[in-house]
C-alpha atoms as a PDB file:
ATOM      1  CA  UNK A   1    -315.102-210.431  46.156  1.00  0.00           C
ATOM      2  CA  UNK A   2    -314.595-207.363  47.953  1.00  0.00           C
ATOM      3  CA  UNK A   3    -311.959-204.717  46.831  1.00  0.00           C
ATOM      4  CA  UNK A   4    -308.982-204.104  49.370  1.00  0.00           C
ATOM      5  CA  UNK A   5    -308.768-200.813  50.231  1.00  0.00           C
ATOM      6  CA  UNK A   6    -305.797-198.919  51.911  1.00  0.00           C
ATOM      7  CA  UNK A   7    -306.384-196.166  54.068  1.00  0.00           C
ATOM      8  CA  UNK A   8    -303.103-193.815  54.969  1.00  0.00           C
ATOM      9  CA  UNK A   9    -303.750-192.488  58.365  1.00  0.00           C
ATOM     10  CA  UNK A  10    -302.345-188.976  57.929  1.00  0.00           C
ATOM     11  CA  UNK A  11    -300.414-186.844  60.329  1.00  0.00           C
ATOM     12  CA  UNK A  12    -300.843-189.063  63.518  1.00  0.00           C
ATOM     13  CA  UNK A  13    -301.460-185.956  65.694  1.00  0.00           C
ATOM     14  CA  UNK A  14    -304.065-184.533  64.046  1.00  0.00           C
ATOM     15  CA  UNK A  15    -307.869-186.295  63.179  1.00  0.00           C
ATOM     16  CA  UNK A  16    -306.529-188.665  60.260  1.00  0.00           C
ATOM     17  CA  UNK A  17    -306.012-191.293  62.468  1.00  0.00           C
ATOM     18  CA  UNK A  18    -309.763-191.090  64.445  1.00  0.00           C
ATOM     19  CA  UNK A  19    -311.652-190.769  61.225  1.00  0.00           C
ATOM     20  CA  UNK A  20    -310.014-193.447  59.353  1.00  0.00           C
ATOM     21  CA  UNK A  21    -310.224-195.984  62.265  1.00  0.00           C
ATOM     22  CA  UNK A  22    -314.389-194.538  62.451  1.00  0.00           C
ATOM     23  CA  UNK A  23    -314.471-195.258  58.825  1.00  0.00           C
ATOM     24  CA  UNK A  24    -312.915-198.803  58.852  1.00  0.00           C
ATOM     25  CA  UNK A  25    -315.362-200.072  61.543  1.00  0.00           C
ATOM     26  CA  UNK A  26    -318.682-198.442  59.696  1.00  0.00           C
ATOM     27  CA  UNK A  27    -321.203-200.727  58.708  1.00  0.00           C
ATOM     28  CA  UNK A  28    -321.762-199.704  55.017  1.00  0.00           C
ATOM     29  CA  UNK A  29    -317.758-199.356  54.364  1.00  0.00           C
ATOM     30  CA  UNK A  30    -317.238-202.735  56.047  1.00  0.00           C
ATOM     31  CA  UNK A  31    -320.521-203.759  53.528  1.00  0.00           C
ATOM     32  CA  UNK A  32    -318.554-202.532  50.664  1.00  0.00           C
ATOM     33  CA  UNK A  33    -314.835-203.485  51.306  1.00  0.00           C
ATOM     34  CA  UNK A  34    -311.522-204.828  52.907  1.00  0.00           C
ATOM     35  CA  UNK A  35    -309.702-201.608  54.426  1.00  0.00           C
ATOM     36  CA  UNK A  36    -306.497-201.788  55.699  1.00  0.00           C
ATOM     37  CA  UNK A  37    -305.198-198.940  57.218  1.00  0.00           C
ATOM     38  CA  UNK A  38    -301.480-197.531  57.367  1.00  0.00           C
ATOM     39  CA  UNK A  39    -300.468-195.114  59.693  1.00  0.00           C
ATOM     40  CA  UNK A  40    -298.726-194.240  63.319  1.00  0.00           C
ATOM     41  CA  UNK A  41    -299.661-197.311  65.367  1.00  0.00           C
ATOM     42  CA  UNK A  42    -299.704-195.849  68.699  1.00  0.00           C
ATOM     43  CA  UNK A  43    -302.294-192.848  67.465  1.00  0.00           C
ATOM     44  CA  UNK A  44    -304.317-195.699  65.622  1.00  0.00           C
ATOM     45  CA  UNK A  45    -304.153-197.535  68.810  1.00  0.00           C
ATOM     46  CA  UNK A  46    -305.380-194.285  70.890  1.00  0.00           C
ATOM     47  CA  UNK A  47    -308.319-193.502  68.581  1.00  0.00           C
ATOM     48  CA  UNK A  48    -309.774-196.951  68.839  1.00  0.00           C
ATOM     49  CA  UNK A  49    -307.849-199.160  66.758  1.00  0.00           C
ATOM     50  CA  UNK A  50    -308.004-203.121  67.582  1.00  0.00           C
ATOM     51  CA  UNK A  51    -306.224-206.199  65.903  1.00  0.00           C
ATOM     52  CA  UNK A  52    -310.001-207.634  65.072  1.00  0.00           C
ATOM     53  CA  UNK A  53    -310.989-204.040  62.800  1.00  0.00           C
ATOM     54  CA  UNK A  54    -308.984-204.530  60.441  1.00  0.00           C
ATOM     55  CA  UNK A  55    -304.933-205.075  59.277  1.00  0.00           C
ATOM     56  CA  UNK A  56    -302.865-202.632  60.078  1.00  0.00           C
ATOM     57  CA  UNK A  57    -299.292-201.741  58.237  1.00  0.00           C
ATOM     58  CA  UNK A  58    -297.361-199.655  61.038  1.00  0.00           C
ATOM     59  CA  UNK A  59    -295.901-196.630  60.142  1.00  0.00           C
ATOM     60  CA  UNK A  60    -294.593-194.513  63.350  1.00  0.00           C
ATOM     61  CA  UNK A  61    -293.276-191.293  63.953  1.00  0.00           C
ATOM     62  CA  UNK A  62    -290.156-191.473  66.204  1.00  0.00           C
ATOM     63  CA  UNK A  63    -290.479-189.154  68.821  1.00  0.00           C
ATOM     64  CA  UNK A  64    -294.248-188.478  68.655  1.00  0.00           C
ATOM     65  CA  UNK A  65    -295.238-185.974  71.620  1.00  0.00           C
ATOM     66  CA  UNK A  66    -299.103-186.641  71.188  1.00  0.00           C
ATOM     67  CA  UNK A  67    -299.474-183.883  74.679  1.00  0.00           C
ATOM     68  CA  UNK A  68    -300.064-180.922  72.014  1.00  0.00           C
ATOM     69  CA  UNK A  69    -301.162-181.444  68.550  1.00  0.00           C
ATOM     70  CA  UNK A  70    -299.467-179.660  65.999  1.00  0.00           C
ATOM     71  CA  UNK A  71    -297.679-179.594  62.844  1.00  0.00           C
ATOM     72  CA  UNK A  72    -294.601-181.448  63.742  1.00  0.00           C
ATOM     73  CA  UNK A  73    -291.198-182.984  61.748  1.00  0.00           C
ATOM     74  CA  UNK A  74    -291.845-186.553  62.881  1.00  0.00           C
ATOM     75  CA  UNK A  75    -295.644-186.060  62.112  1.00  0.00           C
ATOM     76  CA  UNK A  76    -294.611-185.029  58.924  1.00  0.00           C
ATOM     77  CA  UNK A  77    -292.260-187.491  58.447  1.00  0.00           C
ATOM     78  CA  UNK A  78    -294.711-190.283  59.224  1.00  0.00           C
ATOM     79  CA  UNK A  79    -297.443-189.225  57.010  1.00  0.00           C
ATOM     80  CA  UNK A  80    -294.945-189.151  54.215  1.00  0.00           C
ATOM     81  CA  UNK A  81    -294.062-192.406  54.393  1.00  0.00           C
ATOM     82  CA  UNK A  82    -297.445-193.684  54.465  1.00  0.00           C
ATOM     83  CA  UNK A  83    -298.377-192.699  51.843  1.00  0.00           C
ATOM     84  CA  UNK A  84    -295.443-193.285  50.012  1.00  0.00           C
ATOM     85  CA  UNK A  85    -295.767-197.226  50.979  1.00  0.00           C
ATOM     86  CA  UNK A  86    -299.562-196.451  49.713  1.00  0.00           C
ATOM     87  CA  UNK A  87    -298.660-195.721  46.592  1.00  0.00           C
ATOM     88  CA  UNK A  88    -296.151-198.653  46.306  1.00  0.00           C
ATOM     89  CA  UNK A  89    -298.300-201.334  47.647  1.00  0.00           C
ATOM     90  CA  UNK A  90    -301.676-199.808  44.986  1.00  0.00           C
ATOM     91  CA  UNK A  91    -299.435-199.895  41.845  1.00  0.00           C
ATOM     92  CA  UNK A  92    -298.243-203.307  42.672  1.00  0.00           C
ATOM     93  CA  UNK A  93    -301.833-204.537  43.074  1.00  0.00           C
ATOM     94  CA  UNK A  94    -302.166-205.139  46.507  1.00  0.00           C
ATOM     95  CA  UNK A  95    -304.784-202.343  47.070  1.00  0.00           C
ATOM     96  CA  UNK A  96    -307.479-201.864  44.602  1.00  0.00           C
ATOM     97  CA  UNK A  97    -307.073-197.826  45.585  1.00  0.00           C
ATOM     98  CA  UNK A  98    -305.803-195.719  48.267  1.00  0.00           C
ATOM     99  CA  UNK A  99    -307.370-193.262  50.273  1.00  0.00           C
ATOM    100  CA  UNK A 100    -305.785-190.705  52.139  1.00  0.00           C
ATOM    101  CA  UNK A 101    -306.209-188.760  55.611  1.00  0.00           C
ATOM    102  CA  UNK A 102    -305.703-185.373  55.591  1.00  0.00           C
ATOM    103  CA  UNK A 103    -301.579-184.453  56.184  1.00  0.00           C
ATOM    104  CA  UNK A 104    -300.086-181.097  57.497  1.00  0.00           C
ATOM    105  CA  UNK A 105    -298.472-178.995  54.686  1.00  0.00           C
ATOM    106  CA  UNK A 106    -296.370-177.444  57.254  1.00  0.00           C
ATOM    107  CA  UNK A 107    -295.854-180.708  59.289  1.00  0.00           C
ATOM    108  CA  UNK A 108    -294.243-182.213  55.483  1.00  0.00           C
ATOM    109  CA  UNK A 109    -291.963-178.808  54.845  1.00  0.00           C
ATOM    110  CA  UNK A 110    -291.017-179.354  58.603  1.00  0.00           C
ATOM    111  CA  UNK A 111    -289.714-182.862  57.373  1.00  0.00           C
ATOM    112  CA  UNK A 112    -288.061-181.485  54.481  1.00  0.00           C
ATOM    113  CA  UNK A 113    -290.636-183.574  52.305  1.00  0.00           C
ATOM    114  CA  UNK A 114    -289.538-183.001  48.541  1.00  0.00           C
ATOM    115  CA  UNK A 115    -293.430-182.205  47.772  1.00  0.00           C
ATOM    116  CA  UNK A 116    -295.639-179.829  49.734  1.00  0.00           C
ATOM    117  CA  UNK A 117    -299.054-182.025  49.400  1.00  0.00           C
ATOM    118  CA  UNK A 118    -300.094-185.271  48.392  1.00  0.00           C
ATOM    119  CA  UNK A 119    -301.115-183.969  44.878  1.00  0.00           C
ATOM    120  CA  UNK A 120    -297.764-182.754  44.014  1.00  0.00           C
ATOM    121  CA  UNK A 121    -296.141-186.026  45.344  1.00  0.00           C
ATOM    122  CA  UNK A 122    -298.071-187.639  42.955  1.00  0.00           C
ATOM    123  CA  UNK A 123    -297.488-185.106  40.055  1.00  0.00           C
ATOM    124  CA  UNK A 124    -294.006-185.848  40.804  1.00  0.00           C
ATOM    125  CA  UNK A 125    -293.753-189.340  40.993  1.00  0.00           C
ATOM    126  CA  UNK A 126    -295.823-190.233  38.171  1.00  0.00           C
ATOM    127  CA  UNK A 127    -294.427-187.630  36.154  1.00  0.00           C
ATOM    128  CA  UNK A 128    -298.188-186.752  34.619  1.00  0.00           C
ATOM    129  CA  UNK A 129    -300.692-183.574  35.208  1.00  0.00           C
ATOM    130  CA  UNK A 130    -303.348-185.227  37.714  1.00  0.00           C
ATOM    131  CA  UNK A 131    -306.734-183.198  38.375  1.00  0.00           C
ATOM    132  CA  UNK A 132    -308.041-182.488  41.244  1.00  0.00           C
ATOM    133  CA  UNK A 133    -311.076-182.942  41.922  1.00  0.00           C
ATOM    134  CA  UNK A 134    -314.378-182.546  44.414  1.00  0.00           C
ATOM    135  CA  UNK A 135    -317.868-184.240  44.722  1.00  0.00           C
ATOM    136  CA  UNK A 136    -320.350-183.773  47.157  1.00  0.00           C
ATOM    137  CA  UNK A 137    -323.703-185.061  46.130  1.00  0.00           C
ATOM    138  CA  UNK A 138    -324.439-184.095  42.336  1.00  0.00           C
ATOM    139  CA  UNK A 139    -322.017-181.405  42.942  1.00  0.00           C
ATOM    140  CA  UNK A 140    -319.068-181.769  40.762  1.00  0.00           C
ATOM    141  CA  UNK A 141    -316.044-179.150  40.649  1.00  0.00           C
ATOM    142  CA  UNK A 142    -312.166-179.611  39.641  1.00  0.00           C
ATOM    143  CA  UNK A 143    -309.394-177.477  39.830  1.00  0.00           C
ATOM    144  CA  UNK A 144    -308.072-175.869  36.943  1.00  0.00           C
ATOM    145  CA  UNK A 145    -304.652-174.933  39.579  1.00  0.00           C
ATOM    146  CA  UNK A 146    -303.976-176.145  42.782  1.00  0.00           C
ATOM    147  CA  UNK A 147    -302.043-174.414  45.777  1.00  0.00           C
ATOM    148  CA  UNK A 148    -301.332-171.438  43.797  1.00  0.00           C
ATOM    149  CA  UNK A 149    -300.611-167.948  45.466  1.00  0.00           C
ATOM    150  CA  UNK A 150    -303.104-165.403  43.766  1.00  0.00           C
ATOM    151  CA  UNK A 151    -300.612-163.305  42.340  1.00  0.00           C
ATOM    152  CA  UNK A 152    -299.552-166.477  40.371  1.00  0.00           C
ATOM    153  CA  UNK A 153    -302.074-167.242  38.544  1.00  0.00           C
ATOM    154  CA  UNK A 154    -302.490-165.207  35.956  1.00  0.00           C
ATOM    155  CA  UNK A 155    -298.855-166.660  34.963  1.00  0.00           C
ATOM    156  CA  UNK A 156    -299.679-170.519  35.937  1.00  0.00           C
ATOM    157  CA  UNK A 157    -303.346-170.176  33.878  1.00  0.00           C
ATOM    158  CA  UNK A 158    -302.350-171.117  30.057  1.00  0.00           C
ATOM    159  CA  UNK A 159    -304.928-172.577  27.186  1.00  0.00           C
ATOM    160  CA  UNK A 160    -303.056-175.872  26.848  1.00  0.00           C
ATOM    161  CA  UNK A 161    -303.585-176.136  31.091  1.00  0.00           C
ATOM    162  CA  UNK A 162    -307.260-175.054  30.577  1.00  0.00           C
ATOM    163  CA  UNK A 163    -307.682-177.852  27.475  1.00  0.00           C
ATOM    164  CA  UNK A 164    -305.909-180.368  29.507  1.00  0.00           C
ATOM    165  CA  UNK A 165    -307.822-179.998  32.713  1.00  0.00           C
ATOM    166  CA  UNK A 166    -311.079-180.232  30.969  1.00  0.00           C
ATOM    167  CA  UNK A 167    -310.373-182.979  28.821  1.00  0.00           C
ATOM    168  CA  UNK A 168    -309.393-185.187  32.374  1.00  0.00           C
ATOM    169  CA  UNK A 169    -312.772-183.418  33.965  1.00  0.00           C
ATOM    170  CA  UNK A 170    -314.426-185.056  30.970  1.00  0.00           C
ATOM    171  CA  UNK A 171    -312.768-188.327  31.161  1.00  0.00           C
ATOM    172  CA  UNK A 172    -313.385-188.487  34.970  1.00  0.00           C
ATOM    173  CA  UNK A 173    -317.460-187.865  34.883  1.00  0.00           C
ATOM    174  CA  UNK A 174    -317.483-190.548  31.886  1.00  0.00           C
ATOM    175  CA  UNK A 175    -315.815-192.765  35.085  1.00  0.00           C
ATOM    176  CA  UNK A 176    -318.890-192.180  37.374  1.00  0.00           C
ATOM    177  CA  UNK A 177    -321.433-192.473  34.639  1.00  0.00           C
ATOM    178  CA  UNK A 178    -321.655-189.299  32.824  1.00  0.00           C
ATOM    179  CA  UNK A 179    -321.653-190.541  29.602  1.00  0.00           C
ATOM    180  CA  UNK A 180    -322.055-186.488  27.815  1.00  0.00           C
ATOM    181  CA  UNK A 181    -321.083-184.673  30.662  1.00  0.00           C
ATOM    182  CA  UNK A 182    -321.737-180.840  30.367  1.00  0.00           C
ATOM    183  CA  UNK A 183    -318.649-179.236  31.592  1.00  0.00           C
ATOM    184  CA  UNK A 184    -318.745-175.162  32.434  1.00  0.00           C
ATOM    185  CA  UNK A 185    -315.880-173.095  33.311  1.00  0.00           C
ATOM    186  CA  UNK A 186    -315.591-170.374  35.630  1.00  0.00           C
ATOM    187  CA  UNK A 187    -314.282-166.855  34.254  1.00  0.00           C
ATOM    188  CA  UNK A 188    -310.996-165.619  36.055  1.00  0.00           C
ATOM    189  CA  UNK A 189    -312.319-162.043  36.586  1.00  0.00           C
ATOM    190  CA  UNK A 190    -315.017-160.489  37.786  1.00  0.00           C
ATOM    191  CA  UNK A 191    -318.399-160.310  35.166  1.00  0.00           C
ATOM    192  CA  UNK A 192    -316.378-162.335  33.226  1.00  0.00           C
ATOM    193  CA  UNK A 193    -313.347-159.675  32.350  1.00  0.00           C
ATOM    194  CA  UNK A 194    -316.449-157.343  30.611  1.00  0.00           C
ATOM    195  CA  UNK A 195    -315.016-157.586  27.450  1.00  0.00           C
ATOM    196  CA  UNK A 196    -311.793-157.346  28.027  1.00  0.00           C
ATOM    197  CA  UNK A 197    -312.299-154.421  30.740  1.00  0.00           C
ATOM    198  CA  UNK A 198    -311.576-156.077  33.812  1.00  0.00           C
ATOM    199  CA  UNK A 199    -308.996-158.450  32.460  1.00  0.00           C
ATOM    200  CA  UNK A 200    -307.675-159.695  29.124  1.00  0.00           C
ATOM    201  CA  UNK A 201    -308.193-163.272  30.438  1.00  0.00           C
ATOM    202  CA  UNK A 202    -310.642-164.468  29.360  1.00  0.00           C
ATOM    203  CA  UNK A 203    -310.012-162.964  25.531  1.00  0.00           C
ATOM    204  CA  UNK A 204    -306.700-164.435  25.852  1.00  0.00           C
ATOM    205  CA  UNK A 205    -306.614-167.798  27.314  1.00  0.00           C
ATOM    206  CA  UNK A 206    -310.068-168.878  28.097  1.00  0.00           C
ATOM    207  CA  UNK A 207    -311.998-168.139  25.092  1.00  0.00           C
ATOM    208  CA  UNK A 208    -309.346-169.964  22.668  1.00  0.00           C
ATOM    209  CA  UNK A 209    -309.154-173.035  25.289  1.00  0.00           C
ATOM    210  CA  UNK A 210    -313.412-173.220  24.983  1.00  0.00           C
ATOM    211  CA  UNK A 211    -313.043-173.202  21.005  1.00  0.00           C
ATOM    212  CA  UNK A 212    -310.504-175.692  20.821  1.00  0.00           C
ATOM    213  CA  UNK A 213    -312.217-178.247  23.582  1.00  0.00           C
ATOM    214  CA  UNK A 214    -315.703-177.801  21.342  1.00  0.00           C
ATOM    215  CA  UNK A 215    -313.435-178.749  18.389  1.00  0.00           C
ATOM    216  CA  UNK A 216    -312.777-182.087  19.950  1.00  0.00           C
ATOM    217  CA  UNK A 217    -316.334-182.689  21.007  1.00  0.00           C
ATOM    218  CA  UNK A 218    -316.557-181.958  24.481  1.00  0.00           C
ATOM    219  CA  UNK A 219    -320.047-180.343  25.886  1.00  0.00           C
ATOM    220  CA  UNK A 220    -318.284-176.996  27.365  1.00  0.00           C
ATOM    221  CA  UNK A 221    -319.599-173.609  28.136  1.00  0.00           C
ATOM    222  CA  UNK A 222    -317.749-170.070  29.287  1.00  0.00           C
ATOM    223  CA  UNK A 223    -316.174-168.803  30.584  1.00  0.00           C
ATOM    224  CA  UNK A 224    -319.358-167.481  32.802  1.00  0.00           C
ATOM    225  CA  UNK A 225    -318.755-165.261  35.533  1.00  0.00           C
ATOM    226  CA  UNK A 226    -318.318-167.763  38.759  1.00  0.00           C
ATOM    227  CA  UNK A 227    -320.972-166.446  40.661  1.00  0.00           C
ATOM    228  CA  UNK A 228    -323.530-167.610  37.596  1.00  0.00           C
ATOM    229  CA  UNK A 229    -321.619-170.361  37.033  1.00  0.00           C
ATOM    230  CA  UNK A 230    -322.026-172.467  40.581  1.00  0.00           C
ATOM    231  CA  UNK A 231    -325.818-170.877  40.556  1.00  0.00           C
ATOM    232  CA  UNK A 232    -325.992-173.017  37.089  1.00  0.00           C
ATOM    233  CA  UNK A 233    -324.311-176.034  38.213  1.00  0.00           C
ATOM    234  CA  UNK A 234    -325.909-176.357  41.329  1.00  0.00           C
ATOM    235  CA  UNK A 235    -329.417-175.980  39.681  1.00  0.00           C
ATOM    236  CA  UNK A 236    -328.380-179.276  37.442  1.00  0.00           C
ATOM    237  CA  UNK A 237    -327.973-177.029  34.474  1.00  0.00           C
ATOM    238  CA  UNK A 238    -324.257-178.724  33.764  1.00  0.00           C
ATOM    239  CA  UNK A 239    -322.742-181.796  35.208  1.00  0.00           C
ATOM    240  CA  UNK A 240    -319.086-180.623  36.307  1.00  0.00           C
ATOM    241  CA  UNK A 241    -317.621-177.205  37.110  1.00  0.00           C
ATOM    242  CA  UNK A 242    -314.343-176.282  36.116  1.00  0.00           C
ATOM    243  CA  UNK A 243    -313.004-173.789  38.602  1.00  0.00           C
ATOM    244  CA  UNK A 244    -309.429-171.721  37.861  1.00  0.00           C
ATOM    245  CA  UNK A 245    -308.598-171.322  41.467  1.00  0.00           C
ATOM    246  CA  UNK A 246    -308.876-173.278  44.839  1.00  0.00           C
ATOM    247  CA  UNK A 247    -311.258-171.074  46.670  1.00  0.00           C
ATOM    248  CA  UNK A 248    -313.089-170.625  43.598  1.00  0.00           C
ATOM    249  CA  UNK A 249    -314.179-174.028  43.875  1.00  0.00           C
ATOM    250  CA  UNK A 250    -314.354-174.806  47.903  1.00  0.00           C
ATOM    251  CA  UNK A 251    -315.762-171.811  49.143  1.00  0.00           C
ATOM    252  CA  UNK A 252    -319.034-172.953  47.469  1.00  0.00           C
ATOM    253  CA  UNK A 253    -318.890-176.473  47.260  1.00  0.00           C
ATOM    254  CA  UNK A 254    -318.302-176.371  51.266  1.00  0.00           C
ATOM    255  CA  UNK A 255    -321.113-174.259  51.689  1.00  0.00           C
ATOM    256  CA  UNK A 256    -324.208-175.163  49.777  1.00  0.00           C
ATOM    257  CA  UNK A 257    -326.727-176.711  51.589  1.00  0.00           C
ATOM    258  CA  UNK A 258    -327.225-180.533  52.166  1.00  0.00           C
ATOM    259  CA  UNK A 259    -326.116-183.428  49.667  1.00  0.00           C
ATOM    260  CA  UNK A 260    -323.565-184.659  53.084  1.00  0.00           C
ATOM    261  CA  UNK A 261    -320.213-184.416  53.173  1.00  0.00           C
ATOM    262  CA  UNK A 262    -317.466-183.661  49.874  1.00  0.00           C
ATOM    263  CA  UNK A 263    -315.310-186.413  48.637  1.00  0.00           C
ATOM    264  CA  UNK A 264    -311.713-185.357  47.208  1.00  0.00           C
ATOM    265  CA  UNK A 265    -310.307-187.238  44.764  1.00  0.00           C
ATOM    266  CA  UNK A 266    -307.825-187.294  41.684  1.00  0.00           C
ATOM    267  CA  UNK A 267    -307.570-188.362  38.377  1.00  0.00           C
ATOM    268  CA  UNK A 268    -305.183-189.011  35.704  1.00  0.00           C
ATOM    269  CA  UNK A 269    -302.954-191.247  37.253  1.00  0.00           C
ATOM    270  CA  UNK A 270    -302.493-195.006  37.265  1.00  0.00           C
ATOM    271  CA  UNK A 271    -304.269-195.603  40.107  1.00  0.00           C
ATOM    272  CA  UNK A 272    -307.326-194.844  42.274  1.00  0.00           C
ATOM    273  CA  UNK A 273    -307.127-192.027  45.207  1.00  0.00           C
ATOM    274  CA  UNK A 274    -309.462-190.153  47.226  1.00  0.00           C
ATOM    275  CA  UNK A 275    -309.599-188.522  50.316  1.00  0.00           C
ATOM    276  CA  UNK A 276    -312.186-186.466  52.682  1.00  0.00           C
ATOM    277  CA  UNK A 277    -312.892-182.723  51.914  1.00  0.00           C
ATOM    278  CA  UNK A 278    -311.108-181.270  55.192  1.00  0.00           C
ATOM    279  CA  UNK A 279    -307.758-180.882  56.896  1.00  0.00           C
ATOM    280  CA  UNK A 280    -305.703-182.217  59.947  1.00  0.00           C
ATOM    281  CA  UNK A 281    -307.876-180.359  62.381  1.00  0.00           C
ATOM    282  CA  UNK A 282    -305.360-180.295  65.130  1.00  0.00           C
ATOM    283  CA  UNK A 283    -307.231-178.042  67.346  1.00  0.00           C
ATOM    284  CA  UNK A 284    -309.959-181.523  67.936  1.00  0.00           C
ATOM    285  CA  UNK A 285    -307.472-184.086  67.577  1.00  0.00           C
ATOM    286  CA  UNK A 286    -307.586-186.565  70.019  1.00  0.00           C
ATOM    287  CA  UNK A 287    -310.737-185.791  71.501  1.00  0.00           C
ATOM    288  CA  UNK A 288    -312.610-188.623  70.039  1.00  0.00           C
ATOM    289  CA  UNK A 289    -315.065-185.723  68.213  1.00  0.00           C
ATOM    290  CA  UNK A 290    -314.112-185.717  64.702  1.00  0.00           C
ATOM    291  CA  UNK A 291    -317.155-186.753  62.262  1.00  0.00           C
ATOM    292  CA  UNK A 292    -315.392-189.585  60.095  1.00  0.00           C
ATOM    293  CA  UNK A 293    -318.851-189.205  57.590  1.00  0.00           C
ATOM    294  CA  UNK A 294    -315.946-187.249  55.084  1.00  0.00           C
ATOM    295  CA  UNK A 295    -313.932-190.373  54.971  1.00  0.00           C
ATOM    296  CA  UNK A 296    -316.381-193.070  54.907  1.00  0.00           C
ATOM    297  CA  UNK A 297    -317.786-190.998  51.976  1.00  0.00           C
ATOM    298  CA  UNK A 298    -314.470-191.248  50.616  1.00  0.00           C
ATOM    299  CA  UNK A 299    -314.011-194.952  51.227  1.00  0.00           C
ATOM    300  CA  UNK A 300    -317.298-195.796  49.668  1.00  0.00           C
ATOM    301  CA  UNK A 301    -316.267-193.117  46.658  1.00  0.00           C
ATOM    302  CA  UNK A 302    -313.587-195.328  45.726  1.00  0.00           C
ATOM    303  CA  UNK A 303    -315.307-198.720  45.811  1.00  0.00           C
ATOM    304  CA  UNK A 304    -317.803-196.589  42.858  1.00  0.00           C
ATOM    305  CA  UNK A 305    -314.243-195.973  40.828  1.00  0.00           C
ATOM    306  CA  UNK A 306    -313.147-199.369  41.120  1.00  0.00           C
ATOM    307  CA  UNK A 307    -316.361-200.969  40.158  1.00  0.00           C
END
């Protein structure tokens, strides 16, 4: 039987709501599973939505101005709840995961959302450290932080974070079929701190962290200087990338050539969730020219977890 898959549409005035109604009538995700799709009715409606695609749970902004697309309260607002009910309706078994358009970080703060991004509403809510995740082909990266300001992150980056992120990266390429996956981190500074030179990082946090994850068995090399790192990884020469920083990890994973779109998703929590690679895209929405390949990727991504 195929899984049931719910799709939250995202902030209705940006592309969420064209790419998941793309991805819902595609051929291979219709192949592979039931979507359902949960979001502002009349954008779902505009971008091509129809009683005979699929069901649809009605979520609407009040006092949507679709003229201008832009980060908005009542977009905000909207997008909240949907995925709120997401989460609700997967945990009680309805859904067999949940798959999320992209929302506005400024369109939540507008609507005084108690989380800034759907990672952190999760964090919250489950009251567990998630990881967050990317795969685009054989390309595998996860984030040791998340939406962290720069000059943060030398206070946010700890050895117990470093051990715990890598032991979900491990657990999460076991999921997808990596039975020994070989994990390598990215250094913090540049050439790796140079002994201590550039940085006391590495000595200090990342070293210990490496030590203690071989202890438990894990396949895990570093900290290499990033640079040498994603040149590694994307050569095959280790199976998952553990990056300390956002842009650390997207700047390259978005830019290598080929292997299609990337596939967001995250792990440690008690239920399945992924999401396409990109953001609300306002300046396109409602053109009917977003590429919806992200999402069907991460519609089909999910079926893989499930099965």
């Amino acid at each position: 039987m195929k899984p049931k898959i719910l799709i939250t549409a995202g902030d209705p005035l940006g592309i969420g709501p064209e790419v998941a109604v793309k991805a819902a009538a595609s051929p291979a995700v219709r192949r592979a599973c039931l979507p359902c799709i949960a979001g502002d009715t009349a954008a779902l409606i505009k971008a091509g939505w129809t009683p005979a695609l699929c069901p649809l749970l009605p979520v609407d902004a009040a006092g949507r101005d679709s003229r201008r697309p832009r980060p908005t309260a009542a977009g905000g607002e909207a997008s909240l709840k949907a995925v709120l009910l997401g989460i609700k309706l997967v945990k009680q078994g309805g859904f067999a995961a949940l798959v999320t358009a992209p929302i506005s970080k400024e369109s939540w703060a507008m609507a005084r959302a108690p989380q800034p991004a759907h990672t952190d509403l999760f964090r919250a809510l489950e009251h567990t450290e998630p990881l967050m995740l990317f795969t685009r082909g054989r390309v595998n990266a996860a984030l040791a932080t998340e939406h962290l300001p720069i000059k943060d992150l030398h206070r946010a980056l700890t050895k117990e974070l470093v051990i715990q992120k890598a032991l979900l990266f491990a657990a999460a390429l076991k999921a997808v079929g990596l039975t020994r996956p070989r994990l390598t981190i990215c250094a913090l500074n540049p050439h790796a701190g140079d002994g201590g030179v550039i940085g006391r990082e590495e000595i200090d946090t990342l070293i210990p962290a490496v030590k203690a994850l071989r202890g438990r068995g894990l396949r895990i090399s570093g900290p290499a200087p990033a640079d040498a790192a994603w040149a590694a990884h994307l050569a095959g020469k280790s199976d998952g990338l553990l990056a300390l920083y956002h842009d650390q990890a997207l700047v390259p994973l978005k830019t290598a050539p080929g292997a299609g779109p990337a596939v967001h998703w995250t792990w440690g929590l008690p239920f399945i969730r992924t999401s396409p690679a990109h953001g609300t895209a306002f300046d396109i929405a409602g053109r009917g020219k977003a590429d919806p390949s992200g999402m069907k990727e991460a519609v089909l991504f999910a079926v893989k977890l499930i099965k």
